[in-house]
Protein backbone atom coordinates (compact mmCIF):
# COMPACT_ATOMS: atom_id res chain seq x y z
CA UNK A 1 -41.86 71.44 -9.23
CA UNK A 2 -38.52 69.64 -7.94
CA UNK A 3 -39.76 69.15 -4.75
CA UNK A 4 -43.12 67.30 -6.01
CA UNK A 5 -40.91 65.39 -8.16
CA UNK A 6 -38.63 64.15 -5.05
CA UNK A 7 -41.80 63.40 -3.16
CA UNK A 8 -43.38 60.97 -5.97
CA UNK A 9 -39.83 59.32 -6.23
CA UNK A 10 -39.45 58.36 -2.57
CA UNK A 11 -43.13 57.83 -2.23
CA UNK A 12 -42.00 54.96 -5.54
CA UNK A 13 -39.14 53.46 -3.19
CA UNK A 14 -41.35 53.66 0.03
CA UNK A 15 -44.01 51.53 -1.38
CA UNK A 16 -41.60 49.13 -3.63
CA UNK A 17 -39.67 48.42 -0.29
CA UNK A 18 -43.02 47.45 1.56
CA UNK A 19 -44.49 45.42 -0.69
CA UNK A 20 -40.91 43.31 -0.64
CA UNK A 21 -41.58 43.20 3.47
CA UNK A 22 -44.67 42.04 2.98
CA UNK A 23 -44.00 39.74 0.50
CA UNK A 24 -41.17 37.70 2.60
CA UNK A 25 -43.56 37.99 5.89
CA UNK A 26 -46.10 36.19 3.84
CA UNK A 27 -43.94 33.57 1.79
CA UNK A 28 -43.93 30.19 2.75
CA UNK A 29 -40.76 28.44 3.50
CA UNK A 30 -39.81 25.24 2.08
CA UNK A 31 -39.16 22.83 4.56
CA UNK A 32 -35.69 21.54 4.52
CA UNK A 33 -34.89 17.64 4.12
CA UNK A 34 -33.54 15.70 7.41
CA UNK A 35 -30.17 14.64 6.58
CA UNK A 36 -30.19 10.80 6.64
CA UNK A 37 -27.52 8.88 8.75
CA UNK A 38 -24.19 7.53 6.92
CA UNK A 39 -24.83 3.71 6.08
CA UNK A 40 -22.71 1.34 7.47
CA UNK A 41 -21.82 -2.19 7.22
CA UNK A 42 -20.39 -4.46 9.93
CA UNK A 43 -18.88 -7.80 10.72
CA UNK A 44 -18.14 -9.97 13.56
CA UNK A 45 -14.81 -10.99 14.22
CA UNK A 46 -13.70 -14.31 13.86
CA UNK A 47 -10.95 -17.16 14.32
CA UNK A 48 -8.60 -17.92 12.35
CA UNK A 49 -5.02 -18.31 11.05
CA UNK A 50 -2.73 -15.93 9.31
CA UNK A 51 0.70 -17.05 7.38
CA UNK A 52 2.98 -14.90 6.25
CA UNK A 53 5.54 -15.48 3.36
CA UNK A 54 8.86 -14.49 2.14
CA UNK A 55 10.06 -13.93 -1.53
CA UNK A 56 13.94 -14.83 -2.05
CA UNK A 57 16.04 -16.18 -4.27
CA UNK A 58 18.02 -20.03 -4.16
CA UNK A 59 20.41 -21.82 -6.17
CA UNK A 60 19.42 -25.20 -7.23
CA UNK A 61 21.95 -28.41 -6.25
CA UNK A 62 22.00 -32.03 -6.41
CA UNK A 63 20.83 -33.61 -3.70
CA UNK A 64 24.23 -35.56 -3.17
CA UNK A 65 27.31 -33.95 -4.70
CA UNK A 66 30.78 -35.28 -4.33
CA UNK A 67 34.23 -33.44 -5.41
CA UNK A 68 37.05 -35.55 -6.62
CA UNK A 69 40.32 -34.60 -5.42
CA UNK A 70 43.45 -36.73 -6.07
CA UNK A 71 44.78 -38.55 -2.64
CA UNK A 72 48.09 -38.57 -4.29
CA UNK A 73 49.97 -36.07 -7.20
CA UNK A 74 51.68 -36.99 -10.45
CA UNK A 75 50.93 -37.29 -14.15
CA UNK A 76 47.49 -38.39 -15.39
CA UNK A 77 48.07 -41.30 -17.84
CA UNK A 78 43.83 -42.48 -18.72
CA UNK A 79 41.16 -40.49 -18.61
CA UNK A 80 37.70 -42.73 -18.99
CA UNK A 81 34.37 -40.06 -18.31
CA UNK A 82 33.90 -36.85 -19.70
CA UNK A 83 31.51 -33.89 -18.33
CA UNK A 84 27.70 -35.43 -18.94
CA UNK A 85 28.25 -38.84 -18.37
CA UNK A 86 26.20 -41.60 -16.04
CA UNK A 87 28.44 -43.36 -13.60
CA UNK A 88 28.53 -45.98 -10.98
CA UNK A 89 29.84 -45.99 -7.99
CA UNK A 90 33.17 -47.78 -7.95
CA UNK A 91 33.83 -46.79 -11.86
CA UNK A 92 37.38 -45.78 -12.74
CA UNK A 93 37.22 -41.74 -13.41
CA UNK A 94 41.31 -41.75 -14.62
CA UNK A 95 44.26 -43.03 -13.66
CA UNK A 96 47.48 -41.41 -12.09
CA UNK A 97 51.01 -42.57 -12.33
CA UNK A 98 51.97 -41.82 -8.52
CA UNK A 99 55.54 -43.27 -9.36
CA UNK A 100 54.25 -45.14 -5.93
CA UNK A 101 52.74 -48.09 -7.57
CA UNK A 102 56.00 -50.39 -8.71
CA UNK A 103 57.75 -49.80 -5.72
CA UNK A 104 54.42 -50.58 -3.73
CA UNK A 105 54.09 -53.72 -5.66
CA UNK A 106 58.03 -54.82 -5.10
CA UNK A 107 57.83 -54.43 -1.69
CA UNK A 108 54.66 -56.79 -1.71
CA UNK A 109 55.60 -59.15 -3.47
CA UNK A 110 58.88 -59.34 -1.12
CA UNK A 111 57.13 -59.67 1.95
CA UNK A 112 54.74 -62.11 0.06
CA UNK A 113 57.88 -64.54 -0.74
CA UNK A 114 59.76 -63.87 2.83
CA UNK A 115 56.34 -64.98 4.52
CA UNK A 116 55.47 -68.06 2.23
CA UNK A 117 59.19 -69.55 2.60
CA UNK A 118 58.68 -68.54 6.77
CA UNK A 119 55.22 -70.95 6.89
CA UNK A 120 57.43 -73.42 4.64
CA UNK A 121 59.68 -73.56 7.03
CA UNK A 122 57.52 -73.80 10.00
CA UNK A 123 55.89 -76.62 8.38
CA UNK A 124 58.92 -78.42 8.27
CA UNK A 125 59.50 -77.77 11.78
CA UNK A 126 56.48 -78.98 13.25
CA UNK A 127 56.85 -82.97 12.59
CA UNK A 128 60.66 -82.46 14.04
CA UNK A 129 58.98 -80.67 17.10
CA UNK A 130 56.51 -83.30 17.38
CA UNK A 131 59.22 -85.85 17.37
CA UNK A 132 61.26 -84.36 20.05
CA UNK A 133 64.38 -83.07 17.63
CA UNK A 134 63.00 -79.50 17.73
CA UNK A 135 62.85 -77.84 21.13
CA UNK A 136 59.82 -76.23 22.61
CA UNK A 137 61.79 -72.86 22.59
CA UNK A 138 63.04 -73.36 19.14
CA UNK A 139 59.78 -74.17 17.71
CA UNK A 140 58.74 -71.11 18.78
CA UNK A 141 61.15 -69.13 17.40
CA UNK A 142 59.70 -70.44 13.72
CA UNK A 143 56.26 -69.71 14.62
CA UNK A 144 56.83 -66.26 15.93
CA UNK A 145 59.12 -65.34 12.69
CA UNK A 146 56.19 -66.76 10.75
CA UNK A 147 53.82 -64.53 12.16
CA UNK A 148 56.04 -61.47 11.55
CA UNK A 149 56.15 -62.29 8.22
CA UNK A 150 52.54 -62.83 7.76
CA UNK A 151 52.16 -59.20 9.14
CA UNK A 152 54.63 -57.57 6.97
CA UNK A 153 53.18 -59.15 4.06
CA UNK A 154 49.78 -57.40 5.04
CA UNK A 155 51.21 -54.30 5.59
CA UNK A 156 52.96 -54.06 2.02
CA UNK A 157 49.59 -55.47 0.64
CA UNK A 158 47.77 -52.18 2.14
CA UNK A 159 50.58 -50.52 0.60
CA UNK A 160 50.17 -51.25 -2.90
CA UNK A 161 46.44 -51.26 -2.51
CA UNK A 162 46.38 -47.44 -1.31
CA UNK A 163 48.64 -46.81 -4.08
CA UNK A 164 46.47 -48.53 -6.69
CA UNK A 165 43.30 -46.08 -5.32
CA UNK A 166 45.20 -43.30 -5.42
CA UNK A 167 46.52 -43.72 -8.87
CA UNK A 168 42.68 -45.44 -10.15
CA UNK A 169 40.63 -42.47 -9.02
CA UNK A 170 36.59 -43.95 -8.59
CA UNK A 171 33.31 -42.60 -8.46
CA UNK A 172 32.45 -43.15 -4.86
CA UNK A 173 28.22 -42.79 -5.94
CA UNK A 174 26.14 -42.99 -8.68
CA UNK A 175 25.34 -40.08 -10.58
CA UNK A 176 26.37 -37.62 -13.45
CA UNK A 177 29.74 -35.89 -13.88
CA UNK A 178 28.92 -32.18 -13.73
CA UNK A 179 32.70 -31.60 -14.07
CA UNK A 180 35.38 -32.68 -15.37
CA UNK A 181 39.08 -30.38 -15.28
CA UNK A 182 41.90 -32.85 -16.20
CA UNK A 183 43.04 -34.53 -19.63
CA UNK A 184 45.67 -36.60 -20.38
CA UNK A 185 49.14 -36.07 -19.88
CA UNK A 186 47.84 -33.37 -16.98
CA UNK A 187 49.94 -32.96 -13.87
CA UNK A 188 47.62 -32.77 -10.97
CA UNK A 189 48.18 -32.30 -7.69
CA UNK A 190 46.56 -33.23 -4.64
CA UNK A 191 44.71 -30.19 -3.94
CA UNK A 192 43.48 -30.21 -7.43
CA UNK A 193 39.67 -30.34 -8.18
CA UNK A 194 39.71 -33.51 -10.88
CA UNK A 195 35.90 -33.23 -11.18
CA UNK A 196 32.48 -32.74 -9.59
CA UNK A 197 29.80 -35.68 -9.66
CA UNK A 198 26.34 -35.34 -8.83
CA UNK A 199 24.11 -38.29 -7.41
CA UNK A 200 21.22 -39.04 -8.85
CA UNK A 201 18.71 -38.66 -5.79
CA UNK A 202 17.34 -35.46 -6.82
CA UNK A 203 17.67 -32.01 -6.33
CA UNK A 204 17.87 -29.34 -3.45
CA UNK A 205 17.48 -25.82 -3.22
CA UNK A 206 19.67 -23.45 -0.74
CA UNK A 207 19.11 -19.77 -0.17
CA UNK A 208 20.03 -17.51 2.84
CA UNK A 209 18.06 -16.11 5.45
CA UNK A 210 17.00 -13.29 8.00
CA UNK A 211 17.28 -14.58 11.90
CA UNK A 212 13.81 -13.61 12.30
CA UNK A 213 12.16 -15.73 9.43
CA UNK A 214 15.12 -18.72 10.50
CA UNK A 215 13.25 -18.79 13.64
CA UNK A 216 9.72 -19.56 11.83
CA UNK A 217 11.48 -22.25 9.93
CA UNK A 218 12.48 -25.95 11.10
CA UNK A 219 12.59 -29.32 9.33
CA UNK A 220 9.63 -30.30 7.03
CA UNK A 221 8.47 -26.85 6.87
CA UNK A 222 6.91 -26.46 3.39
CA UNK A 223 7.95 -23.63 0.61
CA UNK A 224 7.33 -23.23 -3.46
CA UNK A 225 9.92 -22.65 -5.71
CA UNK A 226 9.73 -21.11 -8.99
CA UNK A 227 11.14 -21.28 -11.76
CA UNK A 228 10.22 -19.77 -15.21
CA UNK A 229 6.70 -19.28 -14.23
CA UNK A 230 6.35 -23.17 -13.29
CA UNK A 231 6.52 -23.61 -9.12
CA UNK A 232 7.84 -26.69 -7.35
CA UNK A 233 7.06 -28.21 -3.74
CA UNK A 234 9.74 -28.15 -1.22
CA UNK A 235 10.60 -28.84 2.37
CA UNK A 236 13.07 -28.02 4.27
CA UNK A 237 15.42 -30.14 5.15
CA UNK A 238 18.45 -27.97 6.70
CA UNK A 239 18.44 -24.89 9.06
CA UNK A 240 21.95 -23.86 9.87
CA UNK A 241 22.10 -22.60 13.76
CA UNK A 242 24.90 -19.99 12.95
CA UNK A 243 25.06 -17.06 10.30
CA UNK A 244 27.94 -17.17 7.80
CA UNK A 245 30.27 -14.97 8.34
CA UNK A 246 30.63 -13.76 4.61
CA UNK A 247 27.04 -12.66 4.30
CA UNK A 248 25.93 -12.41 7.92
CA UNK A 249 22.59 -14.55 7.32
CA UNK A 250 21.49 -18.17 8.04
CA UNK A 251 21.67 -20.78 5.15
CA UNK A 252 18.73 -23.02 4.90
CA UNK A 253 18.58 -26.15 2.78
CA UNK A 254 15.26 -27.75 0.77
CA UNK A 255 14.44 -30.58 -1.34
CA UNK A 256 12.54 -29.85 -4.23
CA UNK A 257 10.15 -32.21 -5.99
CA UNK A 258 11.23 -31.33 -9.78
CA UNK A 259 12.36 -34.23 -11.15
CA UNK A 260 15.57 -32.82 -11.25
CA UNK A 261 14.48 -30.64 -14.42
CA UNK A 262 15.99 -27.71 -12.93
CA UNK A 263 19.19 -27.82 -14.13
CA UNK A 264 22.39 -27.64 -10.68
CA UNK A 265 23.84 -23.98 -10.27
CA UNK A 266 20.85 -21.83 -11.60
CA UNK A 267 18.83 -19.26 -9.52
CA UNK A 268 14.74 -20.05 -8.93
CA UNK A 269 12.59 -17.82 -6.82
CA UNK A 270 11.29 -18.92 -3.18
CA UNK A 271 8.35 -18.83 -1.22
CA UNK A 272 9.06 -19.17 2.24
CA UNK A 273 7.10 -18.87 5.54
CA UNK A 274 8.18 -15.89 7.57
CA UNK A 275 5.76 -15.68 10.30
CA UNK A 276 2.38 -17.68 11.08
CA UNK A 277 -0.35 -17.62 13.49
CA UNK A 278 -3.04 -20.24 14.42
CA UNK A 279 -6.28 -20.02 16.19
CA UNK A 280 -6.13 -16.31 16.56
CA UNK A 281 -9.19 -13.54 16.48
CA UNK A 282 -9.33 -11.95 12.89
CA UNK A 283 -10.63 -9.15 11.06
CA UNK A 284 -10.68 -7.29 8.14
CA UNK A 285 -7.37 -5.20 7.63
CA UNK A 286 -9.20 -2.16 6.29
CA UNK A 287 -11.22 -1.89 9.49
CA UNK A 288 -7.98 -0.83 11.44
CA UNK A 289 -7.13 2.86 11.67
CA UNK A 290 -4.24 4.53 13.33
CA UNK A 291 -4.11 7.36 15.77
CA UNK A 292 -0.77 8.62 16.65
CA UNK A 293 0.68 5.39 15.88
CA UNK A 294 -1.88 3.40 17.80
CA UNK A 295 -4.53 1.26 16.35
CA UNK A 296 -8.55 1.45 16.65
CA UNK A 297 -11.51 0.53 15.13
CA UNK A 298 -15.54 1.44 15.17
CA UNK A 299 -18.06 -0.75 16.56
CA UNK A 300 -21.48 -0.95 16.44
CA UNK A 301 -24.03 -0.62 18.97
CA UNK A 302 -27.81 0.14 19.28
CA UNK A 303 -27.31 2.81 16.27
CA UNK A 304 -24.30 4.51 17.10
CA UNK A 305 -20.72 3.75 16.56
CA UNK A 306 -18.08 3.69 19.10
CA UNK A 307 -14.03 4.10 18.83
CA UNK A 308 -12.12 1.14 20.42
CA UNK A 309 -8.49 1.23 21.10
CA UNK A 310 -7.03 -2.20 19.65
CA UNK A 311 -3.82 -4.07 19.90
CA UNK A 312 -3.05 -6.03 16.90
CA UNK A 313 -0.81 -8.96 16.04
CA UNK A 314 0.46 -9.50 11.60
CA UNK A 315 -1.57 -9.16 8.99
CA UNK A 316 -2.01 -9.91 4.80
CA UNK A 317 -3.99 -8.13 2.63
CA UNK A 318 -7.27 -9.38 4.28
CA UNK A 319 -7.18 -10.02 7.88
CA UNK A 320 -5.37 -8.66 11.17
CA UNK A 321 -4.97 -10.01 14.02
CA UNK A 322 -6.51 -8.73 17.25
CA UNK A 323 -5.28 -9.57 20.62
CA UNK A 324 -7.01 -7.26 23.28
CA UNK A 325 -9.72 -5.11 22.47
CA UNK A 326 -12.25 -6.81 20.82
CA UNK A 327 -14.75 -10.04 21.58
CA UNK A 328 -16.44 -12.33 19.14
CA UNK A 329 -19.73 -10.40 19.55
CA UNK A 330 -19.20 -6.96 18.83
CA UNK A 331 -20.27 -5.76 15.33
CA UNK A 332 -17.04 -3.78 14.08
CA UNK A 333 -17.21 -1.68 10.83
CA UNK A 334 -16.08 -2.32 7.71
CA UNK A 335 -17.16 0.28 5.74
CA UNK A 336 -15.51 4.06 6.22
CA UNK A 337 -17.25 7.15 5.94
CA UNK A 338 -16.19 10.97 6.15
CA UNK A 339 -18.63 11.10 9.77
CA UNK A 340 -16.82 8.82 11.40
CA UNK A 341 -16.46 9.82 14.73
CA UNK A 342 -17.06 7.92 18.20
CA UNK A 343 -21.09 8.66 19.03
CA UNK A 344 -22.40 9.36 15.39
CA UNK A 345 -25.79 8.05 14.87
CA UNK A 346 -25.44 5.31 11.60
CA UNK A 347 -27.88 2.94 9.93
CA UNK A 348 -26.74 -0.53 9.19
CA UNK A 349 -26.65 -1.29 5.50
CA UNK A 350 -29.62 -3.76 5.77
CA UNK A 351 -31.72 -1.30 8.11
CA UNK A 352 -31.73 1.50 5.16
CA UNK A 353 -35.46 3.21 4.81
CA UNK A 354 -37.15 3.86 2.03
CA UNK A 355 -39.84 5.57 1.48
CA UNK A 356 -42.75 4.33 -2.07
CA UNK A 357 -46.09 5.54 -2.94
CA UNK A 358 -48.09 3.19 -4.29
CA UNK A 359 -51.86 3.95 -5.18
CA UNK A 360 -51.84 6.53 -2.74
CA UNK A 361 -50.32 4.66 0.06
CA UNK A 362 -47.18 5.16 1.97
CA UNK A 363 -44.78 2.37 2.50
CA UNK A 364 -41.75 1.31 3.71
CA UNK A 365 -39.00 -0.93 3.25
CA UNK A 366 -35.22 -1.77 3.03
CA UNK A 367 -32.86 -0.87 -0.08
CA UNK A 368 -31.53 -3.88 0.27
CA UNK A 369 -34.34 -6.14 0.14
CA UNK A 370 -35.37 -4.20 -3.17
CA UNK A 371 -31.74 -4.93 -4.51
CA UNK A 372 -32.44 -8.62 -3.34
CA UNK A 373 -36.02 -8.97 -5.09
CA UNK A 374 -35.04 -6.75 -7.94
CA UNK A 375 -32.00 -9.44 -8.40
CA UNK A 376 -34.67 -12.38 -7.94
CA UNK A 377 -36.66 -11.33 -10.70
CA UNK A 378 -34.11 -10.52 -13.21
CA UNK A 379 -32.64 -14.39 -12.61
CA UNK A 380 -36.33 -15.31 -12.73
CA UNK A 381 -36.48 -13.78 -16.53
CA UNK A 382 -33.29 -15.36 -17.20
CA UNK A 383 -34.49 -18.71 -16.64
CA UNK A 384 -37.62 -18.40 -18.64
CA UNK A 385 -35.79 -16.25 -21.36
CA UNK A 386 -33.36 -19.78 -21.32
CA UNK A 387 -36.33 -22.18 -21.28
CA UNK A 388 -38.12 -20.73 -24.39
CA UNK A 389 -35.00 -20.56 -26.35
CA UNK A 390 -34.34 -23.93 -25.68
């Protein structure tokens, strides 16, 4: 009884595992989709230029700016400006008693009398000379004390006069007192800063500077400065040839077209040129990849993509530039996809196939010529939507 049992249960598993056999012999097998090539899109390079700019930060300053110093010390007896005030050049700031001026003044008014009563006396001389009762030699003697006179009167007059300047300090331009440090009854020396005047010819901006971006700068070069959101036009006007010692860089001087509404001593943001290239072969940054530090792209030919070793210049955020490597006529990629690999097979963007059944019939076209018809009509309805409304 076992056994018979045994028998029926492996005859069970015998047939169950042959009918499985001959159910996989005789299935048919799907057939597996081709795997379509990545999609690519490409673009020629082209010429162009590249500029590259700096941010930094200036200080705003008159244009002309002039600070007073006294050319002699003592006591400062008038003062006639205060800070904010228009002046003209040649207007009387304050006045200094020097304790200079009086004696100044004696001394020319001394010589002034001593040479006056020396030509009075030489005119008294000359008819007697021309008469015979003053000799040649005599005659001369007059005239040449004369002349002394004459030139000791001149010197006292310069005298008094630098003592007058030095005690009536002037503005020597027009412009606005930005500062002004003395009051009456001061005691100022001469290496005392009286006050600070700027002209009225507009403004200028300085700021400091790299070596490398002082070497893409010279006169007339043209930056943007802004100030609380509102930017100016500049140009340079100054490029210092040595580096200050203090910070180590180059100082570089602009005038700014502001209308001097940026007020002297505050800080405004620069744009500045720090490297430029002209008539140079261009392409898209993105299309650059790096292998072990050293740049390549993909090109296009015939279907299949190629890696080219490139050697590239500066770039922005949209082109680099190429210098070896490349020529106007090869198709490089600019679109990046996980096959990308020198000798993969690729379809360009406007070569993809589709495949549409219509009424039975196969046909083919492009996606993107669907995209572009599909776009056609929809402006198409727009327009005639538009018309009716109206």
């Amino acid at each position: 009884m076992r056994k018979m049992k045994a028998r029926i249960i492996w005859g069970v598993i015998i047939v169950a595992f042959a009918a499985l056999l001959i159910f996989r012999m005789t299935r048919k097998e799907e057939p597996v989709a081709a795997t379509p090539d990545p999609v690519v899109a490409v673009e020629n390079p082209h010429m162009g230029s590249i500029e590259l700019t700096t941010d930094l930060v200036g200080t705003i300053e008159p244009a002309d700016i002039v600070y007073i110093y006294p050319k002699a010390g003592g006591d400062v007896t008038a003062v006639n400006v205060k800070t904010g005030d228009i002046v003209a050049a040649g207007q009387v700031l304050l006045e200094i008693d020097t304790k200079q001026v009086a004696s100044a003044k004696n001394a020319m008014d001394t010589a002034k009398i001593a040479w006056d009563d020396a030509r009075s006396t030489l005119d008294r001389m000359a008819p007697l000379h021309g008469s015979g009762f003053v000799s040649d030699k005599e005659f001369e003697g007059y005239q040449t004390n004369a002349e002394a006179k004459r030139l000791q009167y001149e010197a006292a007059k310069i005298g008094y006069d630098n003592q007058m300047e030095f005690s009536h300090v002037t503005s020597p331009i027009n412009g606005r007192v930005e500062q002004f440090n003395v009051e009456v009854h001061d005691t100022v020396g001469s290496s005392m800063q009286l006050c600070v005047i700027a002209g009225d010819s507009g403004n200028n901006v300085s700021f400091y500077v790299t070596e490398k971006v002082k070497n893409n700068l010279s006169q007339g070069a043209p930056i943007v400065v802004t100030k609380e959101g509102t930017e100016y036009s500049g140009t340079v006007i100054e490029v210092s040839s040595m580096a200050e010692a203090s910070v180590g860089l180059f100082k570089i001087k602009a005038s700014v077209e502001d209308d001097e509404r940026m007020a002297a001593g505050t800080s405004v943001e620069i744009k500045v040129p720090s490297a430029s290239e002209k008539n140079v072969m261009l392409i898209p940054t993105n299309c650059v990849y790096y292998k072990g530090g050293n740049p390549y792209v993909y090109t296009y030919d015939q279907g299949i993509i190629h890696e080219v070793p490139v050697e590239v210049g500066i770039f922005d955020k949209e082109n680099i530039i190429v210098t070896s490597g490349l020529t106007l006529e090869d198709r490089v990629l600019t679109t990046w996809t996980s096959e990308l690999k020198e000798g993969t097979k690729v379809t360009l963007e406007t070569e993809v196939p589709v495949t549409v059944t219509k009424d039975g019939e196969t046909l083919e076209t492009s996606i993107k010529v669907q995209l572009e018809e599909s776009q056609t009509e929809e402006a198409e309805n727009s327009a005639a939507d538009q018309s009716q409304a109206q």
